[in-house]
N, C-alpha and C. Protein backbone atom coordinates (compact mmCIF):
# COMPACT_ATOMS: atom_id res chain seq x y z
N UNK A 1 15.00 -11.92 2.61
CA UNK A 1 13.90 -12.74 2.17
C UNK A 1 12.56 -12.15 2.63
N UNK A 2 12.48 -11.60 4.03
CA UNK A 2 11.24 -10.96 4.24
C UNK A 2 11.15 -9.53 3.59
N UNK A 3 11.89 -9.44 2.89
CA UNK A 3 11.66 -7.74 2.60
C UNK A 3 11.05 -8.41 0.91
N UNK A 4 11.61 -9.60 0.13
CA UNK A 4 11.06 -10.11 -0.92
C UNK A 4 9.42 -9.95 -1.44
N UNK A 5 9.65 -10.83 0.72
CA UNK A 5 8.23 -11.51 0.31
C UNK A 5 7.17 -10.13 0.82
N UNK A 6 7.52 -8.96 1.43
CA UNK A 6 6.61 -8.08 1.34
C UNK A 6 6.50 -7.42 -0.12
N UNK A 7 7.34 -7.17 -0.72
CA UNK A 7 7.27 -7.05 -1.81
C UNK A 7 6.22 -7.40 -2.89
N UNK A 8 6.64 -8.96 -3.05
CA UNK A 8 5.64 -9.91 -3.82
C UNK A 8 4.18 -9.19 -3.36
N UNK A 9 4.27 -9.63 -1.64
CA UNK A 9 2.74 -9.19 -1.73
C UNK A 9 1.98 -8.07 -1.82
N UNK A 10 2.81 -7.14 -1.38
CA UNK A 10 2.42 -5.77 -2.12
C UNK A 10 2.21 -5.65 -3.82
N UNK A 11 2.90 -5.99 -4.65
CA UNK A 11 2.78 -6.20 -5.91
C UNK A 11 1.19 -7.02 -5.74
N UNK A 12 1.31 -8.07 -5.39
CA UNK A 12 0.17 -9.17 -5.78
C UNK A 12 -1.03 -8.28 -5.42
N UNK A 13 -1.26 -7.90 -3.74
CA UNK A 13 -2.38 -7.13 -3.64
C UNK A 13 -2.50 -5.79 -4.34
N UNK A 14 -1.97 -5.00 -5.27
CA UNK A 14 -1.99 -3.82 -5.84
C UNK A 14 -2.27 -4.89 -7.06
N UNK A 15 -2.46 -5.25 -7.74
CA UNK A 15 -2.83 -5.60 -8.68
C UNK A 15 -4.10 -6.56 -8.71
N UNK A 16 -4.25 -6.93 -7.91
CA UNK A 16 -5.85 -7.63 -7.42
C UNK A 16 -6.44 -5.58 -7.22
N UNK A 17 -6.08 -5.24 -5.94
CA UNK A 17 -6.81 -4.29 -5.94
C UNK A 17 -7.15 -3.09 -7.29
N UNK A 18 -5.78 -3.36 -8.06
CA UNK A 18 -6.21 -2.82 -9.87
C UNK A 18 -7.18 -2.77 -10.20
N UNK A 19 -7.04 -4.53 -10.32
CA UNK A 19 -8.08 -5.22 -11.42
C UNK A 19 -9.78 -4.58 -11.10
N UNK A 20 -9.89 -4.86 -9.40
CA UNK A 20 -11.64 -4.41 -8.76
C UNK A 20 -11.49 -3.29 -9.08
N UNK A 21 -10.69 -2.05 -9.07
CA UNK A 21 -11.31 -0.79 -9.12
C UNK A 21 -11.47 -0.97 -10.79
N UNK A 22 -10.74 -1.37 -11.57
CA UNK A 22 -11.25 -1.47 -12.81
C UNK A 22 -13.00 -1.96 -13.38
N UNK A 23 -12.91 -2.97 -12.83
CA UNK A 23 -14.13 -3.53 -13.00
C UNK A 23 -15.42 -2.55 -12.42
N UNK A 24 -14.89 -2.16 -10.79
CA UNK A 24 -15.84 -1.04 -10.05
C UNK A 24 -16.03 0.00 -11.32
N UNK A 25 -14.95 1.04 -11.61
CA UNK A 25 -15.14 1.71 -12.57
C UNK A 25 -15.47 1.46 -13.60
N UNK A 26 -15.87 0.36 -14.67
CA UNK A 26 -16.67 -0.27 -15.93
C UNK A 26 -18.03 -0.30 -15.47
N UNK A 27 -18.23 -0.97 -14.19
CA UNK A 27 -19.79 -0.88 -13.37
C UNK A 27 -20.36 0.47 -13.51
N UNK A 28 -19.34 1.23 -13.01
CA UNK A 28 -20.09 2.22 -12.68
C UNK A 28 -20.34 3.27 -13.90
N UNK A 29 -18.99 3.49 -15.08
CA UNK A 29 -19.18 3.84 -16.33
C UNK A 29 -20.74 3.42 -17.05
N UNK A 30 -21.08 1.87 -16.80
CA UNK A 30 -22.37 1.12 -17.37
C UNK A 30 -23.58 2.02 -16.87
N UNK A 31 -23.28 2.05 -15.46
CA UNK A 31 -24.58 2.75 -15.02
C UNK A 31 -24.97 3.86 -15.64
N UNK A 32 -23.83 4.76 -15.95
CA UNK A 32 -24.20 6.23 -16.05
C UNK A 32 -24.86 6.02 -17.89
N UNK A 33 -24.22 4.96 -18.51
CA UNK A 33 -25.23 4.82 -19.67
C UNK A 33 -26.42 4.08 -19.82
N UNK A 34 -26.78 3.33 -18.66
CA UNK A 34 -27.78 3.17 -18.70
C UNK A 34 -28.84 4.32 -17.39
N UNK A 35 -28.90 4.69 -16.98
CA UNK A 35 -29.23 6.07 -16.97
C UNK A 35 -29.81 6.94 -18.03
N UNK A 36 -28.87 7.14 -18.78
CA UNK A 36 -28.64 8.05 -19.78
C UNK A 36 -30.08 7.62 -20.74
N UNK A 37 -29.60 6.02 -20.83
CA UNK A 37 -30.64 5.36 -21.95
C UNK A 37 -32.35 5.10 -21.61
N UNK A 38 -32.22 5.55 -19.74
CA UNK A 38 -33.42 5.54 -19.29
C UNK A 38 -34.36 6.78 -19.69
N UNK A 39 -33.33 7.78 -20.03
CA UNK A 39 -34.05 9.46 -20.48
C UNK A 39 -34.29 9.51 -21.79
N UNK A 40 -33.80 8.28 -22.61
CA UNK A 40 -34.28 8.10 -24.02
C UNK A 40 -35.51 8.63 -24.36
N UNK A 41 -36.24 7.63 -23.97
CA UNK A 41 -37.69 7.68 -24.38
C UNK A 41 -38.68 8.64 -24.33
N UNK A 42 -38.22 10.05 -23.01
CA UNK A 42 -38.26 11.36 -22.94
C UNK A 42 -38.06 12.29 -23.87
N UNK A 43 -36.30 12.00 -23.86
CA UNK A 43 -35.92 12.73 -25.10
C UNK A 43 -36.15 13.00 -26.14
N UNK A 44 -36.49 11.73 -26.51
CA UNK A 44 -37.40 11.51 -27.92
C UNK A 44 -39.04 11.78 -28.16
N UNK A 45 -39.46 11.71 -27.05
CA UNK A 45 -40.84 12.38 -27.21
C UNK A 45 -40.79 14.06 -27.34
N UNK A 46 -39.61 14.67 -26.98
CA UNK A 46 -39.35 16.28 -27.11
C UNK A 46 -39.87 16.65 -28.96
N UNK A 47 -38.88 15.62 -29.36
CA UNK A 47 -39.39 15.62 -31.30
C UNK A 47 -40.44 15.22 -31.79
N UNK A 48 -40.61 14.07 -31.02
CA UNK A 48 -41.81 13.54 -31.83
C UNK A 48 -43.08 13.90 -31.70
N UNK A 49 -43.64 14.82 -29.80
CA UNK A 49 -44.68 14.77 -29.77
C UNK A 49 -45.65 13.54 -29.21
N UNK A 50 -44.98 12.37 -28.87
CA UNK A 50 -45.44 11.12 -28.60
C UNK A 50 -45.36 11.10 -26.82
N UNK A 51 -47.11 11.74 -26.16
CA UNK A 51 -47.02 11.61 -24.94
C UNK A 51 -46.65 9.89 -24.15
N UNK A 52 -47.38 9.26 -25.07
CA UNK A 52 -47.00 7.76 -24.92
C UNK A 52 -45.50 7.28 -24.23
N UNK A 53 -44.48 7.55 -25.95
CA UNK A 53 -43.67 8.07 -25.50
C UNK A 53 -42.64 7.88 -23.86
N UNK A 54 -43.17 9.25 -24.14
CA UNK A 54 -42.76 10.17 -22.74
C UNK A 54 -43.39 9.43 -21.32
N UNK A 55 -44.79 8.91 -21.12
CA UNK A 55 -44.73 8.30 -19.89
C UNK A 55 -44.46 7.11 -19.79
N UNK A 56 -44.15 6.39 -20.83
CA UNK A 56 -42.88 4.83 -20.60
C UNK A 56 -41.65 5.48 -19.52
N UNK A 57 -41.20 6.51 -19.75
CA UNK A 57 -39.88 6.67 -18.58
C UNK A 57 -40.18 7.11 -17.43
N UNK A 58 -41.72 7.01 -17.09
CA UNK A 58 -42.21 7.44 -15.69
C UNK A 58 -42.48 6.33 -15.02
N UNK A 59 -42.43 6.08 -13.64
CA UNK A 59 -43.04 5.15 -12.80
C UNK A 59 -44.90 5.41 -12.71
N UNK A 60 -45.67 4.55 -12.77
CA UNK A 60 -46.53 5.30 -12.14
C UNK A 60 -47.24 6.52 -11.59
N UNK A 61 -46.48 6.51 -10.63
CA UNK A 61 -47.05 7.47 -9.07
C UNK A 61 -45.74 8.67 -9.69
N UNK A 62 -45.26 8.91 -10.44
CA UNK A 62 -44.21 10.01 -10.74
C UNK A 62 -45.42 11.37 -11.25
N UNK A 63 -44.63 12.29 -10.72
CA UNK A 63 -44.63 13.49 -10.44
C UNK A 63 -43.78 14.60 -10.96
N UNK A 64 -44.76 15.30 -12.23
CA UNK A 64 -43.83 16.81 -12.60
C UNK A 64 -44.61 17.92 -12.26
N UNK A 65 -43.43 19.37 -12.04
CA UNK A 65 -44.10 20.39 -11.17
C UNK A 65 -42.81 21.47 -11.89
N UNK A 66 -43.45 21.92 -12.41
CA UNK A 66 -42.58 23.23 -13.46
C UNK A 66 -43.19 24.37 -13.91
N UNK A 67 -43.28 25.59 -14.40
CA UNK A 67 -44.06 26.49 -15.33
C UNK A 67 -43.45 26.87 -16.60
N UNK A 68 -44.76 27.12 -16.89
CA UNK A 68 -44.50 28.03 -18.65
C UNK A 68 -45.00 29.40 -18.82
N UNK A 69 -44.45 30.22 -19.06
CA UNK A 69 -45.24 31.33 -19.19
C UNK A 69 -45.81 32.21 -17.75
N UNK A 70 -45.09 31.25 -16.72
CA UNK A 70 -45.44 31.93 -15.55
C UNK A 70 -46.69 30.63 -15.02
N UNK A 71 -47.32 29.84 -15.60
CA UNK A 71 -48.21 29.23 -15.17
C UNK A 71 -47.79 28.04 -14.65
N UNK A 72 -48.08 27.44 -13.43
CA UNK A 72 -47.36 26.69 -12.57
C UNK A 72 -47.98 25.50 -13.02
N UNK A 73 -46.91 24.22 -13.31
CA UNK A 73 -47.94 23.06 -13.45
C UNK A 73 -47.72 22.10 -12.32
N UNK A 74 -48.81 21.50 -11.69
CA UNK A 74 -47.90 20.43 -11.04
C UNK A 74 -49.14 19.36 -11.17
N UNK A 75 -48.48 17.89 -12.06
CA UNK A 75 -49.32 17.57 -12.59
C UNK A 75 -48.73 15.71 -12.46
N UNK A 76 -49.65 14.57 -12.49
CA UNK A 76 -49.10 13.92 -12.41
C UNK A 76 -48.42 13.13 -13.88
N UNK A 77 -47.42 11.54 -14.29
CA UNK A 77 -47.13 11.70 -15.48
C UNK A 77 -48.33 11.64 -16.42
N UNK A 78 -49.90 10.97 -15.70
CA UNK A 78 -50.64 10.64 -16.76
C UNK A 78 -50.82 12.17 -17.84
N UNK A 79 -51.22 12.76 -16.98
CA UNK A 79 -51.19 14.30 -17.49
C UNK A 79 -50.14 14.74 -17.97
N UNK A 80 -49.19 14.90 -17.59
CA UNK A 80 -47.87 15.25 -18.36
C UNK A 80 -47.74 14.32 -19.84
N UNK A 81 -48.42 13.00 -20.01
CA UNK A 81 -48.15 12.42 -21.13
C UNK A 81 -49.22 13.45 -22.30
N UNK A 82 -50.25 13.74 -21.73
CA UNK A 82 -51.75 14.47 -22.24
C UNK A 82 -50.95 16.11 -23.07
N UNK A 83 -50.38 16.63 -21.95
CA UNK A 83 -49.67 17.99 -22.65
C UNK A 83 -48.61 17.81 -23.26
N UNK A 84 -47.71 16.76 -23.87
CA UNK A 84 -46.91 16.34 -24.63
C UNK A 84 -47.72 16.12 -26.01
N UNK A 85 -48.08 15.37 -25.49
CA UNK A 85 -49.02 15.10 -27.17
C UNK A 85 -49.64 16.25 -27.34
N UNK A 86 -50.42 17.39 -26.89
CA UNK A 86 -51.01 18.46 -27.08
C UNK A 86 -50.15 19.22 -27.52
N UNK A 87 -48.88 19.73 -27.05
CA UNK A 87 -47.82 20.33 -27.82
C UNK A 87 -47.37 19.65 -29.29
N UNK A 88 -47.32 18.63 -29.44
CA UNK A 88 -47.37 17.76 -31.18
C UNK A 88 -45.58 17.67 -31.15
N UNK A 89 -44.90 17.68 -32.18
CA UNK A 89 -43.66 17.32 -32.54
C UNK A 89 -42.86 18.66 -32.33
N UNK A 90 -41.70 18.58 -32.33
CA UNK A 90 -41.09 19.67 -32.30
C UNK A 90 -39.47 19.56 -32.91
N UNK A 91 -39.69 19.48 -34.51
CA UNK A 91 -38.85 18.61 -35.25
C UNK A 91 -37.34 18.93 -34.54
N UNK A 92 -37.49 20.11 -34.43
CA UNK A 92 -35.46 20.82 -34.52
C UNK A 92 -34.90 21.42 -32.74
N UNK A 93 -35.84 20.83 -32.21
CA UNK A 93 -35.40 20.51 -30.56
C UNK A 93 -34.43 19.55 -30.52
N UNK A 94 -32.97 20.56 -29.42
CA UNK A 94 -31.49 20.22 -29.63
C UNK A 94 -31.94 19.46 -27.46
N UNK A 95 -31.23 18.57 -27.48
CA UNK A 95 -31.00 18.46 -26.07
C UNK A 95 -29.26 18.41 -25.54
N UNK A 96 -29.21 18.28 -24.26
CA UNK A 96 -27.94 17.94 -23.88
C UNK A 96 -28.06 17.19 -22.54
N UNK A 97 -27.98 16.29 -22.31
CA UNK A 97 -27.65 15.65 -20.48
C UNK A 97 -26.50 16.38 -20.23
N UNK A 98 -26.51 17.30 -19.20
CA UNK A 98 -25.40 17.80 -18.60
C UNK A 98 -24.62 17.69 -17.53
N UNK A 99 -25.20 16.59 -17.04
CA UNK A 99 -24.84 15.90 -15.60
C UNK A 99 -25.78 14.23 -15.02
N UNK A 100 -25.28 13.12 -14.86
CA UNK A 100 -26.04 12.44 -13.93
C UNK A 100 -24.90 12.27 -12.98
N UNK A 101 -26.22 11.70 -11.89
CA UNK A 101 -25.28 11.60 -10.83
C UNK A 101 -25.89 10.12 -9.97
N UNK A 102 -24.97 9.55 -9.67
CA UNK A 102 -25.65 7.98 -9.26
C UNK A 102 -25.30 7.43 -7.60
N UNK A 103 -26.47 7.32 -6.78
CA UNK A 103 -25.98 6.11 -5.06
C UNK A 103 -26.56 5.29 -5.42
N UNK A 104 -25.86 4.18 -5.79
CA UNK A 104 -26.69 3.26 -5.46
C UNK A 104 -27.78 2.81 -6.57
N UNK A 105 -28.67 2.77 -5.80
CA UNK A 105 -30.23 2.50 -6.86
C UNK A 105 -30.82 3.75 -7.31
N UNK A 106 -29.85 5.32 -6.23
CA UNK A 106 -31.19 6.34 -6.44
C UNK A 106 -30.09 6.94 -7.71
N UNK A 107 -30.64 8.36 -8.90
CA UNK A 107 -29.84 8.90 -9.28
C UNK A 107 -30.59 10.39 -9.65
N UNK A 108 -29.78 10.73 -10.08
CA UNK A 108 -30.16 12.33 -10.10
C UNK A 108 -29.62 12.52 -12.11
N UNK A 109 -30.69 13.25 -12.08
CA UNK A 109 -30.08 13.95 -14.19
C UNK A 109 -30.52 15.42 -14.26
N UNK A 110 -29.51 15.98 -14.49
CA UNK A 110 -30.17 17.61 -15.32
C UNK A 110 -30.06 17.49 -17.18
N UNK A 111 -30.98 18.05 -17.61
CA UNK A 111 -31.23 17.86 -19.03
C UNK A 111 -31.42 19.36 -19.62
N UNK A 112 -31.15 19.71 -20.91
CA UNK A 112 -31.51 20.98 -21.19
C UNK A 112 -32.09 20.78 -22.37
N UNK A 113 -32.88 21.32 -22.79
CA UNK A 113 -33.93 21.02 -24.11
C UNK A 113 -33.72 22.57 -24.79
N UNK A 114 -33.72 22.50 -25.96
CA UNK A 114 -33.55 24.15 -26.13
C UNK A 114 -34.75 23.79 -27.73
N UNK A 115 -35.39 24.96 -28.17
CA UNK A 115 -36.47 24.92 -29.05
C UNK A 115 -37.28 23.55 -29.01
N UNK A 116 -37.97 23.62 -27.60
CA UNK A 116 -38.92 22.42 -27.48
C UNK A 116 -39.97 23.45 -27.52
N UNK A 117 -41.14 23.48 -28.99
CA UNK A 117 -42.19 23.76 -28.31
C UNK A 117 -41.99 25.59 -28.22
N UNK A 118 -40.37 25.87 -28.64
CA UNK A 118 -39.97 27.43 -28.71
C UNK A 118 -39.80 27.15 -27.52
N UNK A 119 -39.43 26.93 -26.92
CA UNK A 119 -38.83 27.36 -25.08
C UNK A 119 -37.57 26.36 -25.29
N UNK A 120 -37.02 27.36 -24.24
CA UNK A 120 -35.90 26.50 -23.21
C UNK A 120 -36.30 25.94 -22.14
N UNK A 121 -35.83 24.59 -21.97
CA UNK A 121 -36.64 23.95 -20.50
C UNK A 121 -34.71 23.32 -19.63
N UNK A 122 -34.88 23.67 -18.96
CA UNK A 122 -34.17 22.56 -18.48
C UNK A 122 -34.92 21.74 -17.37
N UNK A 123 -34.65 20.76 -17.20
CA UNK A 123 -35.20 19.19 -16.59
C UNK A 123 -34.79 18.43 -15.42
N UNK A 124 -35.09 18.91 -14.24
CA UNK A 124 -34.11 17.56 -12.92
C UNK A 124 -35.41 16.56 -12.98
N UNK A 125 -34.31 15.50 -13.18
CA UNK A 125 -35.02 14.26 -12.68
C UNK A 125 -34.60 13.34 -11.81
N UNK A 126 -34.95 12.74 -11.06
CA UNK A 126 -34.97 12.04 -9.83
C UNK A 126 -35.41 10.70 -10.60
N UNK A 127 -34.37 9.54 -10.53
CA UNK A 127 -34.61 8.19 -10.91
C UNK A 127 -34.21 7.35 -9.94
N UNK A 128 -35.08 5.97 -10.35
CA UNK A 128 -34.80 5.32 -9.32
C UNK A 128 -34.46 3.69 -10.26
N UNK A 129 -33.71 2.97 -9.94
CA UNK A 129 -33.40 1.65 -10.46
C UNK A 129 -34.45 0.50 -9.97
N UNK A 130 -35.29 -0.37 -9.93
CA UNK A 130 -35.92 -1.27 -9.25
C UNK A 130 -35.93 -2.47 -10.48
N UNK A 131 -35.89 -3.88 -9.93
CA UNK A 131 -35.54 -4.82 -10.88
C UNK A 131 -34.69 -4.81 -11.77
N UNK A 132 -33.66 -4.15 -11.84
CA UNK A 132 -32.68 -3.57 -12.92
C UNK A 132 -32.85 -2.65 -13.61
N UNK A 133 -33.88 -1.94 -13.70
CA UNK A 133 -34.26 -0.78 -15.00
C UNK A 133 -35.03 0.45 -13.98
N UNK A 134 -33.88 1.06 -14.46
CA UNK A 134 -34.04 2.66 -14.29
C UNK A 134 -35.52 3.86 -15.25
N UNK A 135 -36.29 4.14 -13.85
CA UNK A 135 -37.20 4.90 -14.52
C UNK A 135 -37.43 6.03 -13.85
N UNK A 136 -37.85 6.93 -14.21
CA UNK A 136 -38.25 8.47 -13.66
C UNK A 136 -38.96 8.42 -12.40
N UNK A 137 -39.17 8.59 -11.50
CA UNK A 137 -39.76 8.96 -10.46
C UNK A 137 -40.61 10.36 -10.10
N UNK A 138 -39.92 11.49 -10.67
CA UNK A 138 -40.08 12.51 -10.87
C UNK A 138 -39.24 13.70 -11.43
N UNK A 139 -39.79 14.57 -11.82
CA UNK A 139 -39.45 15.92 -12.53
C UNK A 139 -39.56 17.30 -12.02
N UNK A 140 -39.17 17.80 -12.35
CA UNK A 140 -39.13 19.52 -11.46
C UNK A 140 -38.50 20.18 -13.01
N UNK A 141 -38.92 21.14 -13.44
CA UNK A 141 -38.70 22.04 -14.86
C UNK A 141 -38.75 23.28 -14.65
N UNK A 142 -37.86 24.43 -15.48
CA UNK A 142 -37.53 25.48 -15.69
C UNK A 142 -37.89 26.20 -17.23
N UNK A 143 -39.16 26.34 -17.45
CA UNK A 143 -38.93 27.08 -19.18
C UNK A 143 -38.42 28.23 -19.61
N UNK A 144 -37.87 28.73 -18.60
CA UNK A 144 -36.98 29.81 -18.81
C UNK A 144 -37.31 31.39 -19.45
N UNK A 145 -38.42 31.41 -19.41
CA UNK A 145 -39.42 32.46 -19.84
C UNK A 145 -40.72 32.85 -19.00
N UNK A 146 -40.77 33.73 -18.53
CA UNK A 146 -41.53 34.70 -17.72
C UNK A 146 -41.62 33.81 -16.32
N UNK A 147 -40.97 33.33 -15.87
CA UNK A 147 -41.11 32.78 -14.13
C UNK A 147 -40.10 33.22 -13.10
């Protein structure tokens, strides 16, 4: 009878403990698309040209620091929205998210942009979650040509 009832409860707690890692893992599956859906509005300014756009997925006080051509920018997003729109649309710019990575509230994304503008860029961004919605914090970029 006691070997039953360890039984039972081994069964019972392996299947409670199932169910949470299930749910843990749906949580955490959610996050990584909403993440994903936080780099939208980025992404989409790559085509369109819309600095606007592009600093909706910045906080404030966020910070990009990358070069082109060898010329170092480090600039804050208001400005970064300014040289987006100055570059204009860039109809047939392909992207890929190639990684996020999530603790918590903080998360990490690499992005690769290929014919943005004729360059290759790839993209780390540093996000942060506050009130539920995930936004950029900052950027660090690679254009992959003369640096």
């Amino acid at each position: 009878m006691k070997t039953l009832s360890i039984l039972l409860f081994s069964l019972i707690a392996f299947n409670v403990f199932a169910q949470k890692g299930t749910v843990q893992e749906k949580q955490s599956f959610d996050e990584y698309k909403e993440v994903a859906k936080a780099l939208q509005p980025y992404i989409e300014s790559a085509k369109t040209g819309d600095g606007k756009l592009s600093r909706s997925a910045f906080y404030a006080h966020a910070h990009v620091v990358g070069s082109v051509n060898g010329e170092v920018y480090n600039v804050t997003a208001d400005q970064f929205e300014d040289i987006v729109s100055e570059g204009g649309p860039s109809k047939n710019v392909e992207h890929h998210i190639a990684w996020i990575d999530i603790s918590g509230p903080a998360a990490a994304a690499k992005v690769e942009f290929y014919d943005w503008g004729g360059f290759r860029f790839t993209d780390f961004f540093v996000l942060y979650k506050e009130n539920g919605k995930w936004k950029i914090s900052g950027k660090v970029y690679n254009s992959h040509a003369n640096n």
